[in-house]
Protein backbone atom coordinates (compact mmCIF):
# COMPACT_ATOMS: atom_id res chain seq x y z
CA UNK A 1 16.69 -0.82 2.04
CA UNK A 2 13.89 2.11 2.48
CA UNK A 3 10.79 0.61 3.19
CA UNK A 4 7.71 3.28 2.36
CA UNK A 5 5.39 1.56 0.76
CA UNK A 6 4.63 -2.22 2.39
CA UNK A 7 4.73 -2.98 6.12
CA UNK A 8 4.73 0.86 7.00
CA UNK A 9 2.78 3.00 4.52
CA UNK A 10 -0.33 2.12 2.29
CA UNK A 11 -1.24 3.10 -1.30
CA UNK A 12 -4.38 1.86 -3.60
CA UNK A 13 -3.59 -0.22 -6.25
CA UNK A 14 -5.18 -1.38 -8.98
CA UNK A 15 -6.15 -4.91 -8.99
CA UNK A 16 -5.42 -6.13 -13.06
CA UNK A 17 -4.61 -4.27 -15.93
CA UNK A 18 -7.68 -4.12 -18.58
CA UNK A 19 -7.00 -7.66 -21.00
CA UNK A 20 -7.93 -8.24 -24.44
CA UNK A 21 -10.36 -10.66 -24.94
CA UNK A 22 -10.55 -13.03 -28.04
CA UNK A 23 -13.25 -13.32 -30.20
CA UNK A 24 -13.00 -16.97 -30.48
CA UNK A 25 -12.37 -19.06 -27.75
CA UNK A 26 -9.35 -21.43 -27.31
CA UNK A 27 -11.90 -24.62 -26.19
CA UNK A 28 -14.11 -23.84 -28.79
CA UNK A 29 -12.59 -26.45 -30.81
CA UNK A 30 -12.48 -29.06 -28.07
CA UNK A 31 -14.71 -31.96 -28.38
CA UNK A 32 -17.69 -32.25 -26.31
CA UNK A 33 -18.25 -33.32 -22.96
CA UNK A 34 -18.53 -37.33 -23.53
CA UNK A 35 -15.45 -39.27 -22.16
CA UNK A 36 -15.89 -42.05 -19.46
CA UNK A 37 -13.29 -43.05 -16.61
CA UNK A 38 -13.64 -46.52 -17.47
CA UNK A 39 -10.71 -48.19 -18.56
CA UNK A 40 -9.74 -48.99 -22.01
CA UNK A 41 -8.07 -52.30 -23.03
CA UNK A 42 -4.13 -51.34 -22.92
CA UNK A 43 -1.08 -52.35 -25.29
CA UNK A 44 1.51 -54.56 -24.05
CA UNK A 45 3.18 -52.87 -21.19
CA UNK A 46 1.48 -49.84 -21.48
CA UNK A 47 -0.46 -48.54 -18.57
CA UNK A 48 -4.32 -48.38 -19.30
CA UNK A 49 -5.41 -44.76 -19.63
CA UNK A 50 -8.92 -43.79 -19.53
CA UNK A 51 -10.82 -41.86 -23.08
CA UNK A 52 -10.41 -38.19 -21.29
CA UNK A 53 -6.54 -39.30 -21.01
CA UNK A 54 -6.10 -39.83 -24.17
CA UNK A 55 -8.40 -37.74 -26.70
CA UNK A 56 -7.57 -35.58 -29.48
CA UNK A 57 -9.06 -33.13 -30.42
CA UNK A 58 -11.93 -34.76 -32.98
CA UNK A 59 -13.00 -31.10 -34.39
CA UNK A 60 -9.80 -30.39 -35.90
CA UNK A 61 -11.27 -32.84 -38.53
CA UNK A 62 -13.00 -31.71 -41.46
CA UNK A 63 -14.65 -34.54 -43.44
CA UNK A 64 -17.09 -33.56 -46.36
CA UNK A 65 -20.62 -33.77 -46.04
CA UNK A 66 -21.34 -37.30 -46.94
CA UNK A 67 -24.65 -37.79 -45.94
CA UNK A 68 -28.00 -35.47 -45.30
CA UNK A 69 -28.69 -34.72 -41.81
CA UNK A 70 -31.62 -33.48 -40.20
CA UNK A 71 -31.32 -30.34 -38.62
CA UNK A 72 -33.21 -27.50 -37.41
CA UNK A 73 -31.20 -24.64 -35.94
CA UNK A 74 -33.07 -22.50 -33.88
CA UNK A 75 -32.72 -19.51 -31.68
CA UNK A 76 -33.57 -18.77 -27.77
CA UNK A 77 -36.25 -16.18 -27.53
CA UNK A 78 -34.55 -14.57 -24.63
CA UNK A 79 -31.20 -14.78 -26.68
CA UNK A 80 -29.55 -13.65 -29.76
CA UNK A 81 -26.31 -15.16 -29.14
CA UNK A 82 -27.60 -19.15 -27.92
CA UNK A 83 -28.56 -21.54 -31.16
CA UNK A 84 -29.32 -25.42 -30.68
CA UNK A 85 -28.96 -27.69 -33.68
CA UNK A 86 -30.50 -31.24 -33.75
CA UNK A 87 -28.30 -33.86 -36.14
CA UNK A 88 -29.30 -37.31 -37.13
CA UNK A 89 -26.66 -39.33 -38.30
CA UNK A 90 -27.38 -42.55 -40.69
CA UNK A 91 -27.45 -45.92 -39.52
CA UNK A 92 -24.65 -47.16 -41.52
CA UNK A 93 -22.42 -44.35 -40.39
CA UNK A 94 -22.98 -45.60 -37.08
CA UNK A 95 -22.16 -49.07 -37.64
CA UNK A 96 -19.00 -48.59 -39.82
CA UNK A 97 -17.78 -46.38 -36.91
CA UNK A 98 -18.45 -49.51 -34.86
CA UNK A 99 -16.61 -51.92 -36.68
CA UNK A 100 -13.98 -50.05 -37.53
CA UNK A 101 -13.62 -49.45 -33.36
CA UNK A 102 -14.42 -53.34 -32.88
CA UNK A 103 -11.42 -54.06 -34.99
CA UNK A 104 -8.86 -51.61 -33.25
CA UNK A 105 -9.90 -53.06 -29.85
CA UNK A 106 -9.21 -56.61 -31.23
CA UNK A 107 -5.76 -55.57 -32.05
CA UNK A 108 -4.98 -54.45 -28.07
CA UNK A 109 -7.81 -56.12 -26.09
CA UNK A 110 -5.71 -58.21 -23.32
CA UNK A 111 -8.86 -61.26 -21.96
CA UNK A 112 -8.63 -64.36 -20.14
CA UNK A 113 -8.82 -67.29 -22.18
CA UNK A 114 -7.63 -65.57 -26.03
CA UNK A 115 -4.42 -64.34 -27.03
CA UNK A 116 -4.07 -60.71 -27.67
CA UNK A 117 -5.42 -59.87 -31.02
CA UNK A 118 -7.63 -62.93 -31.21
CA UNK A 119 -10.73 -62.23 -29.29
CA UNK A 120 -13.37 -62.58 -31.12
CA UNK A 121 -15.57 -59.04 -32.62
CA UNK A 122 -19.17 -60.74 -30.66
CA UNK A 123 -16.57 -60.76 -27.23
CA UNK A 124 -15.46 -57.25 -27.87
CA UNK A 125 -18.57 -56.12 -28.21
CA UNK A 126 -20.38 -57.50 -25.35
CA UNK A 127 -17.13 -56.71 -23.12
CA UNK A 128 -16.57 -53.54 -23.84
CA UNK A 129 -19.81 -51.64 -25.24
CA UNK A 130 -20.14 -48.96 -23.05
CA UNK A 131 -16.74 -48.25 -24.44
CA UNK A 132 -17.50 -48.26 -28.47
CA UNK A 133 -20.48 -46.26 -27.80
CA UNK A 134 -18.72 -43.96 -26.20
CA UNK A 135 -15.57 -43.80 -28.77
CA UNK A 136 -18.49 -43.92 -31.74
CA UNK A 137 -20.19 -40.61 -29.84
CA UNK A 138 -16.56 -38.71 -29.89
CA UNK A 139 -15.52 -39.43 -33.10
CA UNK A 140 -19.55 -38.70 -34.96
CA UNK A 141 -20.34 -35.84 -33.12
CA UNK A 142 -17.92 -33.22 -33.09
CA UNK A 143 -17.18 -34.56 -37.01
CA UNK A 144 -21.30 -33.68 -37.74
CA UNK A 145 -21.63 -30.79 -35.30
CA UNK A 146 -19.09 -29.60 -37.09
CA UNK A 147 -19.98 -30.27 -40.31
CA UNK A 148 -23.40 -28.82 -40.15
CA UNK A 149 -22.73 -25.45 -38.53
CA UNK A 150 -19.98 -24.64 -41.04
CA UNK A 151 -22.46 -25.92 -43.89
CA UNK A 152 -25.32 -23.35 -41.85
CA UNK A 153 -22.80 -21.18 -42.09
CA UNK A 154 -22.70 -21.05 -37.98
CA UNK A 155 -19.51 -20.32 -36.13
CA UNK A 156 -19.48 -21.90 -32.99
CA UNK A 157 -17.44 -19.56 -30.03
CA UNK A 158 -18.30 -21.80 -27.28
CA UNK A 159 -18.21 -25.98 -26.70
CA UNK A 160 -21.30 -27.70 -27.69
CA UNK A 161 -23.51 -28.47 -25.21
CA UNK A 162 -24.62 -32.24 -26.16
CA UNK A 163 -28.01 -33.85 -24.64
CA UNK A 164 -30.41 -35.91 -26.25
CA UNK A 165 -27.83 -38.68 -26.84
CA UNK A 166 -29.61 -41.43 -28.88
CA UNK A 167 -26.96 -44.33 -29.89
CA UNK A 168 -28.92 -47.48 -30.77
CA UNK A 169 -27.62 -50.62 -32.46
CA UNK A 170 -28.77 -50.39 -35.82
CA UNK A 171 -30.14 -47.38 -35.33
CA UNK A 172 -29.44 -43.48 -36.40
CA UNK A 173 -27.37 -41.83 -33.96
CA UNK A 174 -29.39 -38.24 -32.64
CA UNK A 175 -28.30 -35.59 -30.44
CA UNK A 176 -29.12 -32.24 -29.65
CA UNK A 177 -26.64 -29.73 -29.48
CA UNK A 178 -26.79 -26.22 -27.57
CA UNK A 179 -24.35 -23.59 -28.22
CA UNK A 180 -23.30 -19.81 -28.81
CA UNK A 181 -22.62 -17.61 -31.50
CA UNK A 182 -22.06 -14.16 -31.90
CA UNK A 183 -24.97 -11.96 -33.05
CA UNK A 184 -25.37 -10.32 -36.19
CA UNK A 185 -24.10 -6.86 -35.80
CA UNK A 186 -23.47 -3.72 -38.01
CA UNK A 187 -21.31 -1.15 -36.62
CA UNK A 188 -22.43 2.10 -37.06
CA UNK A 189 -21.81 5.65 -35.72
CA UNK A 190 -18.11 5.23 -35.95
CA UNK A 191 -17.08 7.86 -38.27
CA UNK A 192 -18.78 10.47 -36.61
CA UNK A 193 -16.76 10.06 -33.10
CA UNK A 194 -14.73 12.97 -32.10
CA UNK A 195 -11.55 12.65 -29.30
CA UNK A 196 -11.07 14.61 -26.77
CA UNK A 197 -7.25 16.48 -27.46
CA UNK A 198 -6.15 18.86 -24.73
CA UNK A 199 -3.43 21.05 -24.77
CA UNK A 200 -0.45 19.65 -23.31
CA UNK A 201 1.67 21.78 -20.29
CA UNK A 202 4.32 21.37 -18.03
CA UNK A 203 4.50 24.73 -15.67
CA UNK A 204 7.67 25.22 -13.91
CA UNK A 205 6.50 23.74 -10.90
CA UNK A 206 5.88 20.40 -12.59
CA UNK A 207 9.58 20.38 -13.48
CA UNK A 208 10.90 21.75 -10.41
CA UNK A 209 9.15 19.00 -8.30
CA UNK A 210 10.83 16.21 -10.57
CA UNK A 211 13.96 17.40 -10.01
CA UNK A 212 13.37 17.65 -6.53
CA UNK A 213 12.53 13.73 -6.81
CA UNK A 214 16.05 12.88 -8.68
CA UNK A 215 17.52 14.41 -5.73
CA UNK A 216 15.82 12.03 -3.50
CA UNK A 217 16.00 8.96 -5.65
CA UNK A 218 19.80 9.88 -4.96
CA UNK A 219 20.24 10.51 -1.06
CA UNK A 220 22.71 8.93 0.88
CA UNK A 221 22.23 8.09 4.59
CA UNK A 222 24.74 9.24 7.37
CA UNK A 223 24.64 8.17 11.11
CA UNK A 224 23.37 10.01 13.75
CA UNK A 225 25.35 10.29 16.68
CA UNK A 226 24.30 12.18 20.25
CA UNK A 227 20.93 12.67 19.90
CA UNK A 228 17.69 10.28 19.75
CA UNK A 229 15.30 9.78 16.47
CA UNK A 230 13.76 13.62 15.64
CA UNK A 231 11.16 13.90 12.60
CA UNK A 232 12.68 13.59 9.30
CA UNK A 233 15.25 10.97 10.65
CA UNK A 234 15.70 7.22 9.77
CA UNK A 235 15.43 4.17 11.97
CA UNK A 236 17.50 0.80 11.01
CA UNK A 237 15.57 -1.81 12.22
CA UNK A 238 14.55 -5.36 12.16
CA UNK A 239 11.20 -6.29 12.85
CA UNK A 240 8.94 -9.39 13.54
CA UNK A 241 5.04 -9.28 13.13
CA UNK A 242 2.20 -11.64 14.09
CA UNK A 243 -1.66 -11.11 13.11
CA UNK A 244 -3.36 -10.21 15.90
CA UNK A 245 -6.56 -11.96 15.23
CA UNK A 246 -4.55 -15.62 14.30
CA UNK A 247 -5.24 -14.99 10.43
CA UNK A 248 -2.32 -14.61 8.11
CA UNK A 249 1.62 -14.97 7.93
CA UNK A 250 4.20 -13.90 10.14
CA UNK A 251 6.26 -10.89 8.74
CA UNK A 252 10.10 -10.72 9.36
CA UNK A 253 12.40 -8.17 8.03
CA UNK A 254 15.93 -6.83 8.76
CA UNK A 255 17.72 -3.74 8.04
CA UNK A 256 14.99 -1.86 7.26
CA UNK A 257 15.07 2.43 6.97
CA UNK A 258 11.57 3.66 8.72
CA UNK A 259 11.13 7.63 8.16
CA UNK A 260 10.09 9.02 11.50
CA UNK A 261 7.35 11.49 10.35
CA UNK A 262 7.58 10.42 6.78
CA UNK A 263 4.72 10.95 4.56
CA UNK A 264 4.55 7.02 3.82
CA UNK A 265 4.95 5.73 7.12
CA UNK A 266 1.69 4.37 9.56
CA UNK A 267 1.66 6.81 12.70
CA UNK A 268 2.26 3.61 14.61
CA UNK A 269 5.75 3.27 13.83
CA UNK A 270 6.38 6.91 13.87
CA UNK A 271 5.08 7.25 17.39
CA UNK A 272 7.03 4.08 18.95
CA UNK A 273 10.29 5.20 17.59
CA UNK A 274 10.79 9.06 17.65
CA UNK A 275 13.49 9.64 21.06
CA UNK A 276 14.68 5.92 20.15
CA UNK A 277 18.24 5.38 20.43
CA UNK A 278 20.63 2.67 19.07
CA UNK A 279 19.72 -0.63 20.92
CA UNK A 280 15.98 0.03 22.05
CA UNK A 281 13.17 -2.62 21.64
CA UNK A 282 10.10 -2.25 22.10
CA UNK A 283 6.19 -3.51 20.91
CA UNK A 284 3.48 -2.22 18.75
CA UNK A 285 0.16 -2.91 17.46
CA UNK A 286 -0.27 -1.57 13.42
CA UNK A 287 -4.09 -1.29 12.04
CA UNK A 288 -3.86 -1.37 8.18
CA UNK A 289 -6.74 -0.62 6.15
CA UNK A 290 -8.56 -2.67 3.56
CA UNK A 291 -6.74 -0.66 0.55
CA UNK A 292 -2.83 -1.36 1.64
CA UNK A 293 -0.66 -2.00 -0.91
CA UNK A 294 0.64 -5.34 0.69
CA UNK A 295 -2.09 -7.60 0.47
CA UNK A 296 -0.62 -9.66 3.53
CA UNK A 297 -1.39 -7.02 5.48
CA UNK A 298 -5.00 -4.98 4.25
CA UNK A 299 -7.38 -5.03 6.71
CA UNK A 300 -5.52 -6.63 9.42
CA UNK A 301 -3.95 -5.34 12.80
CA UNK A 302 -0.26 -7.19 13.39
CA UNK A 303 1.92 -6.98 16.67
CA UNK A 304 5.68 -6.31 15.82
CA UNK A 305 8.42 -6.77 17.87
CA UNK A 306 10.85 -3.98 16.74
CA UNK A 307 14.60 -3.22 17.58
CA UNK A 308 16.83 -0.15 16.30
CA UNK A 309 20.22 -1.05 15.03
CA UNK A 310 21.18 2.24 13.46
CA UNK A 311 20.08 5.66 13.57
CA UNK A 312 20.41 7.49 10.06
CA UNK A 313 20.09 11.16 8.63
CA UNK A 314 19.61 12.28 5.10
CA UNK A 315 21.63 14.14 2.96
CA UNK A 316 20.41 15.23 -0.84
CA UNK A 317 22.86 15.92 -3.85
CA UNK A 318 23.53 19.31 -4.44
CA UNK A 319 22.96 20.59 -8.18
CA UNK A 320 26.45 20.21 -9.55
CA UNK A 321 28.61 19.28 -12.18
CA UNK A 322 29.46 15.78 -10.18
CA UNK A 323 25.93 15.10 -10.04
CA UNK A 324 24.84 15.86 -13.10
CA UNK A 325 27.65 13.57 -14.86
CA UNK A 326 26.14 10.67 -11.92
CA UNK A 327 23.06 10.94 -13.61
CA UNK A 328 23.88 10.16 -17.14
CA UNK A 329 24.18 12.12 -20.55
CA UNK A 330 23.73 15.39 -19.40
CA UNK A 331 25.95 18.25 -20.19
CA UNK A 332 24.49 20.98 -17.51
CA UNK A 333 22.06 21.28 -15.00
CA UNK A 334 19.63 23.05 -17.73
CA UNK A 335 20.27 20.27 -19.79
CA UNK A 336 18.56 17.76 -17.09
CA UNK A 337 16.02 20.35 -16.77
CA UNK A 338 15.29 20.43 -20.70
CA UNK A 339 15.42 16.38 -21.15
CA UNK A 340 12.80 16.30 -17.63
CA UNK A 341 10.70 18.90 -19.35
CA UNK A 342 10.19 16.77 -22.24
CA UNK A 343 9.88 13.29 -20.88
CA UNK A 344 7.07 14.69 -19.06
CA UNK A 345 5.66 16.62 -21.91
CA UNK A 346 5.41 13.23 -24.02
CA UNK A 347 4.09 11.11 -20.75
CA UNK A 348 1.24 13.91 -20.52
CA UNK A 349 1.10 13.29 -24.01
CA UNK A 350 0.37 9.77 -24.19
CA UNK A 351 -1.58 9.65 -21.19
CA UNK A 352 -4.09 12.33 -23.03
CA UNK A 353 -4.02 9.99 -26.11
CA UNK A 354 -5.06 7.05 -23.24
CA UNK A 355 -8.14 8.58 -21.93
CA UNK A 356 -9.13 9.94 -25.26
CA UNK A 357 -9.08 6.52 -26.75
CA UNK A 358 -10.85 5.63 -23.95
CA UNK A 359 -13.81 7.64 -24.07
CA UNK A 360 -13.95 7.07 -28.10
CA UNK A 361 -14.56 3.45 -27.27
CA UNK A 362 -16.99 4.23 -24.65
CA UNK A 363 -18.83 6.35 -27.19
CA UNK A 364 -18.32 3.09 -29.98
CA UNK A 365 -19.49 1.07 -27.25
CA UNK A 366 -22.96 3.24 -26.40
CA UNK A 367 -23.77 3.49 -30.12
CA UNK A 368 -23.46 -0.39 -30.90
CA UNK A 369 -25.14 -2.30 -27.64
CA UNK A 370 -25.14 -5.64 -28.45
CA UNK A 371 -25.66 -8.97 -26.37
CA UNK A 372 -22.76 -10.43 -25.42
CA UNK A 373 -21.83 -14.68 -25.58
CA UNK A 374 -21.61 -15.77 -22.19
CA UNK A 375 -18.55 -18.16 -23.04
CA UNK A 376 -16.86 -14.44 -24.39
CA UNK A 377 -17.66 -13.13 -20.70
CA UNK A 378 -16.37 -15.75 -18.87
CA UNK A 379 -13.31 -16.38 -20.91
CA UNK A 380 -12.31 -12.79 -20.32
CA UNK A 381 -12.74 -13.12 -16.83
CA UNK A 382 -10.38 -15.64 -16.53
CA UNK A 383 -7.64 -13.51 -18.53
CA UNK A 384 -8.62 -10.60 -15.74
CA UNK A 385 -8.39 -12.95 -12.59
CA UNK A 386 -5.02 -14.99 -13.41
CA UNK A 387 -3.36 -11.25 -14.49
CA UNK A 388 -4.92 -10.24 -11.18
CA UNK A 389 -3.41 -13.04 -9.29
CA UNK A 390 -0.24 -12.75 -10.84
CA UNK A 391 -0.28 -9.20 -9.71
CA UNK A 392 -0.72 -10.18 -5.86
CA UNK A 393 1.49 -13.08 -6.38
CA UNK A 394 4.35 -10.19 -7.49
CA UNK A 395 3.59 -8.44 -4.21
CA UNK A 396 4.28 -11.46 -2.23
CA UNK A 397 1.14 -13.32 -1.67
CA UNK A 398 1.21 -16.73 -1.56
CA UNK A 399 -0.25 -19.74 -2.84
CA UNK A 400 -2.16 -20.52 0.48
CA UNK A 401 -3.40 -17.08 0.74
CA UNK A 402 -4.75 -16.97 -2.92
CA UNK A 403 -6.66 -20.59 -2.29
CA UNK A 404 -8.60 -18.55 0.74
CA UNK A 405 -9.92 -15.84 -1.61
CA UNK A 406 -13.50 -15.39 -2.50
CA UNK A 407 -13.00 -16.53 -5.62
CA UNK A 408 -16.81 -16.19 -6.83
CA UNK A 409 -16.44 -12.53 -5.49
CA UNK A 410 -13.53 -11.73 -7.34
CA UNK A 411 -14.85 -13.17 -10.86
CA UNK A 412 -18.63 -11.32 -9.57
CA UNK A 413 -16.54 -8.07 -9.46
CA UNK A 414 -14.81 -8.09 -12.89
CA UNK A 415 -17.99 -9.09 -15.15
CA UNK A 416 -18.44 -5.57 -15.88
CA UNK A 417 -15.29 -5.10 -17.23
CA UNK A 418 -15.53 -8.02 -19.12
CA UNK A 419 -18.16 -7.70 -20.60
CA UNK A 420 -16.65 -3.99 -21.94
CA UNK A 421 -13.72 -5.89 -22.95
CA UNK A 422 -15.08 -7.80 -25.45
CA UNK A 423 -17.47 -5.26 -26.87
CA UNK A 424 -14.75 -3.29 -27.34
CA UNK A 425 -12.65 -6.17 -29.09
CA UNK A 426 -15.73 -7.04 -31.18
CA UNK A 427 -16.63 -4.02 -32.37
CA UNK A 428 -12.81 -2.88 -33.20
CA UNK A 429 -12.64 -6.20 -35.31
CA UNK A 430 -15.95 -4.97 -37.27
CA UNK A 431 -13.97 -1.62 -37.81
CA UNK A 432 -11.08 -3.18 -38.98
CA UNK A 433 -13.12 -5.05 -41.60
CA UNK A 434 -15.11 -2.59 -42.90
CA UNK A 435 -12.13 -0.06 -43.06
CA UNK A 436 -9.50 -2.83 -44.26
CA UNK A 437 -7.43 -2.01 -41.42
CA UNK A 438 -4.34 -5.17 -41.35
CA UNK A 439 -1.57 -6.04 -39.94
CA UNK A 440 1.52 -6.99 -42.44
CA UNK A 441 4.14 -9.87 -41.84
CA UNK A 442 6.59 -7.09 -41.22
CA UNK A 443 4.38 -5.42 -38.73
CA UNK A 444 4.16 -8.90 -36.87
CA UNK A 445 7.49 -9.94 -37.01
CA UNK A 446 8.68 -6.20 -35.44
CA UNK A 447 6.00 -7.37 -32.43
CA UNK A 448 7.94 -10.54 -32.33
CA UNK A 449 11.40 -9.44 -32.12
CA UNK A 450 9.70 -6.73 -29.63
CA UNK A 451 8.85 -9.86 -27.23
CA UNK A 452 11.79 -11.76 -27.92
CA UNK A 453 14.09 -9.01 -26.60
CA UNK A 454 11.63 -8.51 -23.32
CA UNK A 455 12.09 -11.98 -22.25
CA UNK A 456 15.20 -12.35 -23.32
CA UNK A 457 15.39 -14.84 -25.45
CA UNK A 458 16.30 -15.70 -29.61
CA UNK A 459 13.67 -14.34 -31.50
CA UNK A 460 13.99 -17.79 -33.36
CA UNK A 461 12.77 -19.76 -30.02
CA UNK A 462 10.08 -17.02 -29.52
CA UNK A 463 8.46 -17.58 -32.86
CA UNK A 464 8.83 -21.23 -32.93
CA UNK A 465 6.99 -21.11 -29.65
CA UNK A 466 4.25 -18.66 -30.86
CA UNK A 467 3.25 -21.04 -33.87
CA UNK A 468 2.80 -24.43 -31.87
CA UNK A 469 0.30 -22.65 -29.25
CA UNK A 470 -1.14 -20.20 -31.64
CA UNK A 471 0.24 -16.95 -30.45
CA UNK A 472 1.35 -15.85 -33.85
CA UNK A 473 -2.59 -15.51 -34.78
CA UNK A 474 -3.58 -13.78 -30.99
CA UNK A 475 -0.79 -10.81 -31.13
CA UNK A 476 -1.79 -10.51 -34.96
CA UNK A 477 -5.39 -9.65 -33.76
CA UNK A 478 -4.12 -7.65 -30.67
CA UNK A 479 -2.31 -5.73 -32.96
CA UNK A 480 -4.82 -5.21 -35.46
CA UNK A 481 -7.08 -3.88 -33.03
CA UNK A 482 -4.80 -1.36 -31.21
CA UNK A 483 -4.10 -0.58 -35.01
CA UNK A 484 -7.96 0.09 -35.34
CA UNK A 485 -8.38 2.24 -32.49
CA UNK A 486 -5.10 4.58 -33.70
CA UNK A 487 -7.25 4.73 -36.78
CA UNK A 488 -10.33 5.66 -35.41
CA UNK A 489 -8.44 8.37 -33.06
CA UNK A 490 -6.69 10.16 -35.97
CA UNK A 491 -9.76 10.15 -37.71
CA UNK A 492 -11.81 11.70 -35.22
CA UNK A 493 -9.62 14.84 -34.90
């Protein structure tokens, strides 16, 4: 194995791709924040479970609007995007919800002294009214909070904040309820963007240096015999590595291929083994910096203990027939030349459309400045963080490691992005509508059967999968959107 890359050579990485946010949030249908932990009366060998056990979600319910409610919606003076709503339910809504609860814990409630399903309603209530109130608060609010911001004509993209709470026997129920909306906006300016679209070239140079890299993609290794380690030769070695100032995990590795000299390798290692010869050992101290690829290692100095098992020379393909045929389809030398010519013509290609799309949504973005939902921001920081940690987890850092990471840092440094994110996600929906820009059954089922053959699996189970959690609906909107933005690029030329 040649190692270039991790324990010996460093190179800045990015920390998570760019995500697409959602312009609704997956909570934002969850009820609010009212469970208790006390215990509710169990079945008959069932284990109790507490209310945040075992709720539903109660605004998946839509009920008509059976009785008037007073409400004033109004809108925070600092904000465009935060509304509060004040509901008053009806007395008699309140105390049907009771009874009807009264009777259901009859059915289950397990006392001294009464046989299950015989305790009588005044026992119930006394016994367990913290309880009731708190099932009548989860089953009336979210049902009116609901109600009323779908009859204001409100949409809701965050969880209600509830305070206020006023649950009275025989009384109205009232609550207050804070949340966050998107604000009005009109996208304008979008016709008149214009991309960016270079000319496209790949000198001889370009090409010349790729080939150079199949050649070394394709080098075997040869041992060295009569002479110590000179520049440009390989060390075999296995290694073991401590953190010098206590923090961090050991490092091990065997068989390892160390270029003495190479471009990719820490001086460290360079220095200690150029003149080795087969069976030397020896120690080293290794300084990375902050940016190394291997997050183990960035910013940290590690002793190794090192020994040299084989010494090893390179030796590159010569441009043959035999080679040629190794590397696939290829009928001549000029033929790999031609196919390497245009792969890198259409990379250059795409890349150009990347950074022109780019700077057309930075230019969308400038024209339409709006204020963006907090509960948008932080939800796309969460997408950016777990990709990000999935990322580090690829290049070997543990669980341990990740639970001693700045975590308020890390979400600090990606609210920029986010926030850019889901501008750019907003306004592209906007676009979309005004332009009637959608994506067909065909079009999703192609995206589908596009997933279903990266992981592997029946495009059957995939979609089966994607319609319990929702998926269906997020790749139809991630795919609308990148839809938009080919739209908006064509257009512009």
């Amino acid at each position: 194995m040649v190692v270039g890359r991790s324990l010996f050579a460093v190179r800045r990485s990015s920390f998570a791709s760019r995500c697409r946010p959602l312009s609704r949030l997956p909570n934002a249908q969850r009820s609010p924040e009212l469970t208790t932990n006390e215990q509710l009366p169990a079945k008959n060998g069932e284990e109790r479970t507490t209310n945040s056990e075992r709720r539903s979600s109660p605004f998946d319910a839509s009920l008509p609007c059976l009785y008037t409610l007073n409400v004033s919606p109004t809108e925070t003076k600092e904000s465009a995007t935060k509304r509060e709503i004040q509901v008053e339910v009806p007395a008699e809504e309140v105390s049907r919800q009771t009874e009807s609860l009264i009777q259901k814990y009859q059915k289950v409630a397990r006392l001294p002294g009464f046989r299950t399903g015989h305790v009588p309603p005044s026992i119930i209530r006394r016994r367990f009214s913290e309880e009731i109130k708190t099932d009548v608060a989860e089953a009336l609010v979210p049902r009116y909070f609901r109600q009323e911001t779908e009859r204001l004509g409100m949409h809701p993209i965050s969880q209600p904040r509830v305070t206020d709470l006023h649950l009275v026997d025989g009384e109205p129920m009232r609550f207050k309820a804070a949340f966050e909306v998107l604000p009005e906006i009109k996208v304008e300016g979008y016709k008149e963007l214009r991309a960016d679209k270079p000319e496209i070239a790949v000198s001889e140079a370009d090409v010349e240096q790729a080939m150079t890299e199949l050649r070394e993609r394709n080098a075997t290794f040869s041992p060295i015999e009569g002479r110590p380690l000179a520049e440009g030769d390989f060390a075999q070695v296995s290694l073991d590595g401590l953190p010098v100032a206590g923090e961090g995990q050991p490092v091990h590795m065997d068989e390892v291929l160390v270029e003495i000299g190479g471009k990719n390798t820490m001086p460290e290692f360079t220095e200690h083994l150029r003149g080795a010869q087969v069976g030397d050992e020896g120690s080293l101290s290794v300084s990375y910096p902050d940016d190394a690829t291997d997050k183990r290692l960035a910013g940290k100095t590690f002793s190794y203990t090192v020994k040299v098992h084989a010494l090893k020379q390179k030796s590159l393909p010569e441009w043959n027939e035999e080679f040629v045929k190794k590397l696939g389809d290829f009928s001549s030398v000029d033929d790999v030349r031609r196919r390497i010519r245009e792969q890198m013509e259409t990379e250059r290609r795409r890349q150009a459309e990347r950074e022109s799309k780019e700077k057309l949504m930075a230019e969308l973005i400038r024209r339409n400045e709006f204020e963006v939902p907090e509960a948008l921001i932080e939800h796309q920081i969460d997408i950016r963080i777990e990709r990000g940690l999935r990322a580090l987890a690829a290049q070997g850092l543990t669980a341990e490691q990740m639970k001693k990471m700045d975590l308020h840092r890390l979400r600090g440094g990606q609210r920029e992005e986010a926030i850019r994110d889901v501008r750019a996600a907003v306004l592209l929906e906007k676009v979309a509508d005004e332009e009637n820009i959608q994506v067909s059954d065909e079009e999703l089922e192609r995206e589908v059967e596009s997933l279903a053959r990266q992981t592997e699996q029946a495009v059957e189970a995939v979609r089966a999968r994607l319609t319990r959690d929702g998926g269906l609906d997020r790749i139809r909107t991630r795919s609308r959107n990148e839809k938009t933005l080919d739209w908006l690029y064509r257009q512009s030329a």
